[in-house]
Every structure is written in C-alpha cells, then in structure tokens.
N, C-alpha and C. Protein backbone atom coordinates (compact mmCIF):
# COMPACT_ATOMS: atom_id res chain seq x y z
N UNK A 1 -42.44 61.08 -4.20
CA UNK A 1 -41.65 61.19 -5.43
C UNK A 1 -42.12 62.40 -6.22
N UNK A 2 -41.37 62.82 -6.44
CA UNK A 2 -41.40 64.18 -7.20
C UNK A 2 -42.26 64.10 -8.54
N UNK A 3 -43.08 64.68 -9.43
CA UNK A 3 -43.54 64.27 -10.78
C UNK A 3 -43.00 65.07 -11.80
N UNK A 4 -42.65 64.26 -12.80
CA UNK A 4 -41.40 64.59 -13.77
C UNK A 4 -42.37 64.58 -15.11
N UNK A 5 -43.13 66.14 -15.18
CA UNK A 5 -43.47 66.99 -16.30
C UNK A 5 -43.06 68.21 -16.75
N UNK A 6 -44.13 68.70 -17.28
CA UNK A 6 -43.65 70.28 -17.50
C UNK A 6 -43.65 71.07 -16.34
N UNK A 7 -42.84 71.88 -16.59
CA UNK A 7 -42.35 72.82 -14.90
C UNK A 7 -41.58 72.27 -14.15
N UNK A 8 -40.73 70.82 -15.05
CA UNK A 8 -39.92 70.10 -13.84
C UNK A 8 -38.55 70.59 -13.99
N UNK A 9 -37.68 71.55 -12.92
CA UNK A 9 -36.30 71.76 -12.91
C UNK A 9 -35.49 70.83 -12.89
N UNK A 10 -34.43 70.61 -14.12
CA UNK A 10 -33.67 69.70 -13.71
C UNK A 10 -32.75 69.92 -12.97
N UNK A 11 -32.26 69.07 -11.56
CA UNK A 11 -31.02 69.64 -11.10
C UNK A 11 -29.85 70.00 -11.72
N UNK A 12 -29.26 71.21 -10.93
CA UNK A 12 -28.65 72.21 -11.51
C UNK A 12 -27.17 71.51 -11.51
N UNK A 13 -26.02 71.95 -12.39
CA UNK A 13 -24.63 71.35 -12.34
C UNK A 13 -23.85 72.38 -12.31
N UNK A 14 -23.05 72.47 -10.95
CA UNK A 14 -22.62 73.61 -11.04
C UNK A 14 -20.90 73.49 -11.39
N UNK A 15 -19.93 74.17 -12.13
CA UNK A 15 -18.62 74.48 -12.19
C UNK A 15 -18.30 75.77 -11.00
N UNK A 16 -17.32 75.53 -10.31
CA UNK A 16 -17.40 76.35 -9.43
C UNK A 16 -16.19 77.82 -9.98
N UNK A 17 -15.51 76.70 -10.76
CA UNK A 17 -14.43 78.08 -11.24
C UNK A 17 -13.74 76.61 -12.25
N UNK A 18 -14.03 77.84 -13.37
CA UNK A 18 -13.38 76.94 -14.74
C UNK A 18 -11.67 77.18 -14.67
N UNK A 19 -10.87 76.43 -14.66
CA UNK A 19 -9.68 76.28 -15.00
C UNK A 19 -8.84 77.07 -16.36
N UNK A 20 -8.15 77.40 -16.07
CA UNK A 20 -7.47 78.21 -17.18
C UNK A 20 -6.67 77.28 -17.60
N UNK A 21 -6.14 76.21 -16.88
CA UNK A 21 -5.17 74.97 -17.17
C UNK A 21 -6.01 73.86 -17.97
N UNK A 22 -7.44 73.89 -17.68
CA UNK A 22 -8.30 73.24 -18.24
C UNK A 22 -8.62 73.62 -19.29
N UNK A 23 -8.55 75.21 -19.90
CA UNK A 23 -9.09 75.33 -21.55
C UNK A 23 -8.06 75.54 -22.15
N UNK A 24 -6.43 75.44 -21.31
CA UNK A 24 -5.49 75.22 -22.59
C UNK A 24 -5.30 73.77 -22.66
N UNK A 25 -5.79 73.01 -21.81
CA UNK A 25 -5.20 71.21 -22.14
C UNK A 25 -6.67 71.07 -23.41
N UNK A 26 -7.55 71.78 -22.98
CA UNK A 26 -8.74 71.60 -24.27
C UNK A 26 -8.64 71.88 -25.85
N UNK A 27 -7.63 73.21 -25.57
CA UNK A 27 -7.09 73.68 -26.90
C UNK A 27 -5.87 73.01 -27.59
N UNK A 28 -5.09 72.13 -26.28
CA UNK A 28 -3.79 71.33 -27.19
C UNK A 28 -4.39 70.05 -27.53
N UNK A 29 -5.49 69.93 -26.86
CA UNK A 29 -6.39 68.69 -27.48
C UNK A 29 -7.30 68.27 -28.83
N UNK A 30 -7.66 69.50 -28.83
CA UNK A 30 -8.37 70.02 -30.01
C UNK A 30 -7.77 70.07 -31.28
N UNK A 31 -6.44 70.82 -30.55
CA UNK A 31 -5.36 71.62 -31.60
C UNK A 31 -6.17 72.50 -32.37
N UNK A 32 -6.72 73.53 -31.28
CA UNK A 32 -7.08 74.86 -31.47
C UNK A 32 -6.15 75.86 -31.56
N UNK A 33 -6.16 76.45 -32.69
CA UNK A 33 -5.23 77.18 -32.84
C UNK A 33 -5.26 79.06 -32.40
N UNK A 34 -6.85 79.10 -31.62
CA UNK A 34 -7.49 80.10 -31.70
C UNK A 34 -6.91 80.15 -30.22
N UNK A 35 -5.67 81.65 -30.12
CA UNK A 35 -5.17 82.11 -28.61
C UNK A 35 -5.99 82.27 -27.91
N UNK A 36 -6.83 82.61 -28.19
CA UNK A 36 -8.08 83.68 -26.81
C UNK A 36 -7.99 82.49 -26.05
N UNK A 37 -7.69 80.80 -26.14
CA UNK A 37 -7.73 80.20 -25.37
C UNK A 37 -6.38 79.88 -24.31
N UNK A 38 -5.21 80.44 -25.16
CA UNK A 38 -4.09 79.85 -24.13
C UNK A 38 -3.36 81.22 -24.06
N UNK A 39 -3.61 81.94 -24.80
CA UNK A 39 -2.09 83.09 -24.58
C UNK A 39 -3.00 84.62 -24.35
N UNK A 40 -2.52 84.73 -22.70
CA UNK A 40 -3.18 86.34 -22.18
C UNK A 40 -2.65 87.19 -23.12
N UNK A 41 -1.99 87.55 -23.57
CA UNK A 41 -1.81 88.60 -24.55
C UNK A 41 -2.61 88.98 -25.62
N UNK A 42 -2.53 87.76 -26.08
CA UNK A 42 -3.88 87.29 -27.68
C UNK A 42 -5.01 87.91 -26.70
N UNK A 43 -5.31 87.75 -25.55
CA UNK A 43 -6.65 87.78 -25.29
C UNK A 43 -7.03 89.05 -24.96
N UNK A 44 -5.99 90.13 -24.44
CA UNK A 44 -6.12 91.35 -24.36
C UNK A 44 -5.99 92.00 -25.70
N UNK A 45 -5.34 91.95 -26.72
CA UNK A 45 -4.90 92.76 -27.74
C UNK A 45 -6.54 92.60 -28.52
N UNK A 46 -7.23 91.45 -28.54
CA UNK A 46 -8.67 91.31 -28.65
C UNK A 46 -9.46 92.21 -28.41
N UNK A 47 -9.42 92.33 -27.07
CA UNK A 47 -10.23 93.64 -26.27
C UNK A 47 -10.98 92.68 -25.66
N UNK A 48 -10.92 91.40 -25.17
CA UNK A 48 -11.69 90.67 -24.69
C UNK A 48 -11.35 90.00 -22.97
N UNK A 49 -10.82 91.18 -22.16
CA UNK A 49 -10.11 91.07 -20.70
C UNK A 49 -8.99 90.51 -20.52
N UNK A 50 -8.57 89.70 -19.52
CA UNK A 50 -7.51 89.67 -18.82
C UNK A 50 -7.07 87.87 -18.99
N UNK A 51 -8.32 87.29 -19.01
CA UNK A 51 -8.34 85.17 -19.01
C UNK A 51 -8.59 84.63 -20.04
N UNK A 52 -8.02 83.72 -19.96
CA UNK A 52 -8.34 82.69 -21.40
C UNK A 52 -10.04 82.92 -21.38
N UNK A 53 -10.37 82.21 -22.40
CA UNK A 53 -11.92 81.98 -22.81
C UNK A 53 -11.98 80.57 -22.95
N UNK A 54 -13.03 80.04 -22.41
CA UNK A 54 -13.34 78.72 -22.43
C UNK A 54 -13.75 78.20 -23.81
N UNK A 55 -13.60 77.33 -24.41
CA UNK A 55 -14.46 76.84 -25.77
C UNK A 55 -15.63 76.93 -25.34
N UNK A 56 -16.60 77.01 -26.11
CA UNK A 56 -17.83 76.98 -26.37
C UNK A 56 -18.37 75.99 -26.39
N UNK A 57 -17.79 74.82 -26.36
CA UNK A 57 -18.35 73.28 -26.92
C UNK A 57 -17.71 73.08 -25.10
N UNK A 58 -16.56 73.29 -24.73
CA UNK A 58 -16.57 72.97 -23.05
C UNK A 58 -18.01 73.53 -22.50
N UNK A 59 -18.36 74.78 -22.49
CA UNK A 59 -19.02 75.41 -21.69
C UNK A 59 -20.38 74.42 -22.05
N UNK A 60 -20.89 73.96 -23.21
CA UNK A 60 -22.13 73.61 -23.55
C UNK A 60 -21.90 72.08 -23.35
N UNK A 61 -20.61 71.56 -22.95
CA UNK A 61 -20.31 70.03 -22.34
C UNK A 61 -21.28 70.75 -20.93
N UNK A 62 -20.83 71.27 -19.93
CA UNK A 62 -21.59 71.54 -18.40
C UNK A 62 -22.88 71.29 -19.14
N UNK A 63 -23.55 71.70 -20.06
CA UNK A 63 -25.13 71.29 -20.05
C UNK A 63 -25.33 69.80 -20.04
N UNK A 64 -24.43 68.75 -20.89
CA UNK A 64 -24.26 68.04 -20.56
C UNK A 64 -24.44 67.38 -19.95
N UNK A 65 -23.35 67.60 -19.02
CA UNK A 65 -22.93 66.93 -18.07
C UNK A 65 -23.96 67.20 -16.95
N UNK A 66 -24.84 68.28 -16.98
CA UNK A 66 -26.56 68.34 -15.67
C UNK A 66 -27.16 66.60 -16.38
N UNK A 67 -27.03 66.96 -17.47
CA UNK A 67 -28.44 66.17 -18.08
C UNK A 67 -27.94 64.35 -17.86
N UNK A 68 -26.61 64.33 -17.79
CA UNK A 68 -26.18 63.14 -17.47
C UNK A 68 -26.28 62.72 -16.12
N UNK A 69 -25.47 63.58 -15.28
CA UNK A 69 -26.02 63.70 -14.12
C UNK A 69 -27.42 63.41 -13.34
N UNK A 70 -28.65 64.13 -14.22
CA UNK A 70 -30.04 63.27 -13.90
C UNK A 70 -30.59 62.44 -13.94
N UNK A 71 -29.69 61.99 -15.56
CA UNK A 71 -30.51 60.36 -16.17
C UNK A 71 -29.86 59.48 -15.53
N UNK A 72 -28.15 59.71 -15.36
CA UNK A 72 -27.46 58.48 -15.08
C UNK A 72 -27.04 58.01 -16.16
N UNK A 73 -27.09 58.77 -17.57
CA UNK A 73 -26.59 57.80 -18.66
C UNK A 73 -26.47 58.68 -20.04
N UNK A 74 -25.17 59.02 -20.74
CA UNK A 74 -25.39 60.18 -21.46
C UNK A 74 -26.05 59.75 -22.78
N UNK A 75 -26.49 58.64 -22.55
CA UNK A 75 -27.36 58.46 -24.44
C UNK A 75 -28.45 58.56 -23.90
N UNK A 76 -29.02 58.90 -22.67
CA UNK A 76 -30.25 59.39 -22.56
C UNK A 76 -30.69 60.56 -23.55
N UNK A 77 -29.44 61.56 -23.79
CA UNK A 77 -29.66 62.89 -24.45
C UNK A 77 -29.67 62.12 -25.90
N UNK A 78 -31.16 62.36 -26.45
CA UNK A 78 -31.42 62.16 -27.67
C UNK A 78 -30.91 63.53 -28.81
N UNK A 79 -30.85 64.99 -27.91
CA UNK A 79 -30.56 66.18 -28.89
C UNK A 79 -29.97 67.15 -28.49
N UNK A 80 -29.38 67.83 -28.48
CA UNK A 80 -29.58 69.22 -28.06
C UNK A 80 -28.97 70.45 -29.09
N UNK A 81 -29.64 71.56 -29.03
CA UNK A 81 -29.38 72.57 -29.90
C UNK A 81 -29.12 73.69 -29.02
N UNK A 82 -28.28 74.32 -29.15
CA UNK A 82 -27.98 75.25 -28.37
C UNK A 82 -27.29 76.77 -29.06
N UNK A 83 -27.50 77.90 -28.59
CA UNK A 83 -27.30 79.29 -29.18
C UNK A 83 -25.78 79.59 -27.94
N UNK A 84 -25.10 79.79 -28.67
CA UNK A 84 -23.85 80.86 -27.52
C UNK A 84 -23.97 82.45 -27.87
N UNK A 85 -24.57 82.85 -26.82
CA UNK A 85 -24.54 84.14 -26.60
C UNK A 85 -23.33 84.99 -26.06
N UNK A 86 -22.38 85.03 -25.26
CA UNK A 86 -21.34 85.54 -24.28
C UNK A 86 -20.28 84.19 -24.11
N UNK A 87 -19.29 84.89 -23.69
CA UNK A 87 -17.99 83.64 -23.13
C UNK A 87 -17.91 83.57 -21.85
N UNK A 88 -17.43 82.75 -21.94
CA UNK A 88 -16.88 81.83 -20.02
C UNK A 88 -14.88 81.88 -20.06
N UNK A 89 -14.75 82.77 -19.22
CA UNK A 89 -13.40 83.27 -18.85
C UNK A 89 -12.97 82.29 -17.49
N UNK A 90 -11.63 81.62 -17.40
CA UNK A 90 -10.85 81.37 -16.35
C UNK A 90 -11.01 81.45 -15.30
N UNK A 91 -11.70 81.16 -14.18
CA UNK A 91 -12.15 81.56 -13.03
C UNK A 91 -13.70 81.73 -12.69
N UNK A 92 -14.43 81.59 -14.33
CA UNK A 92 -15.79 82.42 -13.70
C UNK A 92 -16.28 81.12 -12.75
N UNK A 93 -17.48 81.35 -12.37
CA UNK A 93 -18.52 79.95 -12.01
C UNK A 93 -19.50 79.92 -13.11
N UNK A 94 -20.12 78.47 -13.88
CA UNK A 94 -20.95 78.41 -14.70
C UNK A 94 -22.18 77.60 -14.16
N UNK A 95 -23.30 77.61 -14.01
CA UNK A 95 -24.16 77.09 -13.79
C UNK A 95 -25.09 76.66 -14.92
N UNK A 96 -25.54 75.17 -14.95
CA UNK A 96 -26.09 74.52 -15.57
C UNK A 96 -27.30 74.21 -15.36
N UNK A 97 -28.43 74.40 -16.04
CA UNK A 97 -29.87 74.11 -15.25
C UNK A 97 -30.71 73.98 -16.75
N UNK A 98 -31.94 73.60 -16.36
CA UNK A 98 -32.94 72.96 -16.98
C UNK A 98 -33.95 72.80 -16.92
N UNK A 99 -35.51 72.87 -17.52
CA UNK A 99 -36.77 72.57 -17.07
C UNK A 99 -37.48 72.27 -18.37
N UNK A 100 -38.06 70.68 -17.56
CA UNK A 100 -38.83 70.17 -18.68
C UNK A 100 -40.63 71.24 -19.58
N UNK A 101 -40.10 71.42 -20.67
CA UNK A 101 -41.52 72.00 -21.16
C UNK A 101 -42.54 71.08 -21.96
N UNK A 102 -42.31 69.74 -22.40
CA UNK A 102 -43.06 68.34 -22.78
C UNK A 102 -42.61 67.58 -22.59
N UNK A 103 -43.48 66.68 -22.08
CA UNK A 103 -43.29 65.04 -22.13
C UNK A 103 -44.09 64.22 -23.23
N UNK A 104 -43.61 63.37 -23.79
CA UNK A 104 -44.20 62.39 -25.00
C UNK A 104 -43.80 61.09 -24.62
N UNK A 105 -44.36 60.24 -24.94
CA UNK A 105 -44.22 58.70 -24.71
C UNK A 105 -44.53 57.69 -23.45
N UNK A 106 -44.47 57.01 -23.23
CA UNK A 106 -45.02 56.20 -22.40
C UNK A 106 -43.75 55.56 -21.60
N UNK A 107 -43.43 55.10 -20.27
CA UNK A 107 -42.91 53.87 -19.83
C UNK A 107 -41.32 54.57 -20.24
N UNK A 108 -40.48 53.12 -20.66
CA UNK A 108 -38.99 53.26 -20.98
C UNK A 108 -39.00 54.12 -22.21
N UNK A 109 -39.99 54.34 -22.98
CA UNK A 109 -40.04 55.67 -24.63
C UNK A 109 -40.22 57.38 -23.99
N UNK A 110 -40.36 57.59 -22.71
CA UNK A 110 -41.03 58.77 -22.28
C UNK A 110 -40.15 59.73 -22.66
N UNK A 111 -39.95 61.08 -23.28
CA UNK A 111 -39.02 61.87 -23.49
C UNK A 111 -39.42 63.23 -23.43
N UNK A 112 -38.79 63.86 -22.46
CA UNK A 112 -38.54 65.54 -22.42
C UNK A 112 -38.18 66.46 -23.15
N UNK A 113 -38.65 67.05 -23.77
CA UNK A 113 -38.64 68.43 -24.49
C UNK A 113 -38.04 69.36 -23.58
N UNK A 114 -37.02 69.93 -23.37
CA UNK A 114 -36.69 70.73 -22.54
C UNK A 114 -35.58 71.92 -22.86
N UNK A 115 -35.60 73.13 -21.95
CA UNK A 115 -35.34 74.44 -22.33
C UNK A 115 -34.20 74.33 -21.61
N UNK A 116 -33.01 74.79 -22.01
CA UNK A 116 -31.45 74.00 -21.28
C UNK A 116 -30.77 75.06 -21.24
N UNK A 117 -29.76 75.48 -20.48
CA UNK A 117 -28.91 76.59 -20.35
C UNK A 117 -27.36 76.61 -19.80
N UNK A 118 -26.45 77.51 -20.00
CA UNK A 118 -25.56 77.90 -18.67
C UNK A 118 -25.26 79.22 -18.53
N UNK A 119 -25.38 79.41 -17.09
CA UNK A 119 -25.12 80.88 -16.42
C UNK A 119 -23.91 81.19 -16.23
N UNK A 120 -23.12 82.32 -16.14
CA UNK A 120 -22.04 82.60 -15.68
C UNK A 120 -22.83 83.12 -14.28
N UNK A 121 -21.83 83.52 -13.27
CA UNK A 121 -21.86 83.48 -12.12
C UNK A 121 -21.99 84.61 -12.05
N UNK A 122 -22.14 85.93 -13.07
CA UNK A 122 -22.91 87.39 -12.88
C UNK A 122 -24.14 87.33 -13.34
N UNK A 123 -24.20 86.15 -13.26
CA UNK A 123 -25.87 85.98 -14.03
C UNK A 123 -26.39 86.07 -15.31
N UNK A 124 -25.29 86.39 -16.14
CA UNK A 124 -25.34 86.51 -17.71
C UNK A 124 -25.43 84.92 -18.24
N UNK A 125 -26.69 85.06 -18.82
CA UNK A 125 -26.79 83.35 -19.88
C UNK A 125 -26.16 83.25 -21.05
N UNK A 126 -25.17 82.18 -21.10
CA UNK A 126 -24.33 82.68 -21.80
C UNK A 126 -24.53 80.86 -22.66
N UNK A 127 -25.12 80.63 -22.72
CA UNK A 127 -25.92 79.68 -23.73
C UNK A 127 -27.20 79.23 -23.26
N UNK A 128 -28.26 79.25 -24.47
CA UNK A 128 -29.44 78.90 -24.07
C UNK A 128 -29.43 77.59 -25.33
N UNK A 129 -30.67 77.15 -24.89
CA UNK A 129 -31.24 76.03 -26.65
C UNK A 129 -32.16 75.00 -25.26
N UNK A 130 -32.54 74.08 -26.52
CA UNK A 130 -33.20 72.65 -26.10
C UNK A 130 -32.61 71.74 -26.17
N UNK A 131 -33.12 70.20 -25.73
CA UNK A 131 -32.67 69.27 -25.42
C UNK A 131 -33.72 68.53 -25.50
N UNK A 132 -33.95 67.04 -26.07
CA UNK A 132 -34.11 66.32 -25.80
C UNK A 132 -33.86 64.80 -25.08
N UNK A 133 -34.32 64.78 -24.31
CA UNK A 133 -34.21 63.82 -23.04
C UNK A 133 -34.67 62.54 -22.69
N UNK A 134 -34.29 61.09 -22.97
CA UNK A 134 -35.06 59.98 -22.20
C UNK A 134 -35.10 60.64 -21.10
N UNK A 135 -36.30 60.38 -20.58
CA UNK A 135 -36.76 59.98 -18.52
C UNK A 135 -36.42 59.39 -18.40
N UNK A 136 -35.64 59.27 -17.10
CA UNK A 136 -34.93 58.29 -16.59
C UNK A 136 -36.03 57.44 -15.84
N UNK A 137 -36.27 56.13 -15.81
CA UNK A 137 -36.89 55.34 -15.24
C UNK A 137 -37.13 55.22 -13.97
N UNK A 138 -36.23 55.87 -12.77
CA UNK A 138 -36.46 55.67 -11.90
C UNK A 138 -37.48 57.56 -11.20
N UNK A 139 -37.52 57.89 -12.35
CA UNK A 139 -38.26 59.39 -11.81
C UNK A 139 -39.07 59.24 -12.77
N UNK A 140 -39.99 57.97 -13.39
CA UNK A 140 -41.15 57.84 -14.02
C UNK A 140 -42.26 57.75 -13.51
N UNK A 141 -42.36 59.23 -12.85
CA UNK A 141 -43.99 59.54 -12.26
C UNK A 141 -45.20 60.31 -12.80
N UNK A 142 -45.56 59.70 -13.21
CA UNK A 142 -46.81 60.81 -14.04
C UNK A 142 -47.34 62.16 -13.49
C-alpha cells in the first residue's frame, strides 16, 4: 500500500478535449451573459482566438472532480482556494493533478494540506491554489 503523506501525488483527472457544446449548455445554465463563452465572433473581436472559453469555475470543477475521484466522496474536500491564471478554450485537454504537502489528524480526522492544479495540454497552468482534503480511509497508511 502506497503511504499517503507529503510528496503524495494525487491521481491525475484528465479532460481529454473540453466541449464547446459543454461551455455553452454551462453558460445557458448559469445565464452567463459573458459571449467569450458561446458566440465565436465575441471571442475573436476580443483578441482572444478562434473557441469559446471555458468558465473558470468549469475548469476549477476538473480539480474537483481528481479530488473526488480519490476520496470517493466530494465532502471529503473540506476547502479549496484557487488563483486562475490563463483560459481553457474548446478542444484543449486539461489535466488535473495534486500532491499532498501536510497531513494533520489521526484515523477518520486525518486531513491533507495540498497544492492543487489544472494544466492545459501545452503545458500552461492555468489554475493553481490549495485544497484541503479528508484521507480517505481506505489509503490510511502512515
């Protein structure tokens, strides 16, 4: 069994190609009124390329959705704070990853301090921040 401290990667969550159909059903959901998400035109006259732009709160859901993915349970995530640096366009790939930098608590209280991210698929980090994390019980190895 693997030991789940500092230096521990959380497995990674990958989007393989974000949907352009997916950040306008996000924006009629929202009732975002901000084009860069549904209308190519808005998004060129911007100066900001050729694809919609993903929300920012989608792209920082993929962090998410790693951290759920590990625990098995999304109220494991006690926090997270996160910085958006760059956007996530229609097509890119985003990668989601993680590594624990503290552990505190004991047993079912044990919780991760951890440094959280997502990549676009040129390798640009295009959100960083922390997270706090229950351990999931079944990767409670000292």
């Amino acid at each position: 069994m693997t030991t789940i401290g500092p230096g521990y990667h959380l497995p990674t969550f990958v989007v393989d190609e974000v949907s352009g159909e997916h950040i306008r059903q996000v924006a009629l959901i929202l009732d975002d009124p901000n084009p860069i998400h549904f209308d190519l035109a808005a998004v060129a006259a911007a100066g900001m390329g050729t694809r919609e732009i993903n929300q920012g709160g989608s792209t920082m859901a993929y962090i998410v959705n790693m951290i759920t993915a590990w625990t098995g349970s999304r109220s494991a995530l006690k926090r997270i704070k996160c910085r958006f640096r760059d956007n996530v366009r229609a097509g890119d790939t985003v990668t989601a990853g993680g590594v624990i930098l503290e552990v505190t608590g004991r047993g079912a209280t044990r919780r991760a301090l951890c440094e959280v991210w997502a990549d676009r698929g040129d390798g640009c980090r295009v959100i960083d921040g922390t997270a706090i994390v229950l351990i999931p019980e079944t990767s409670q190895s000292a």
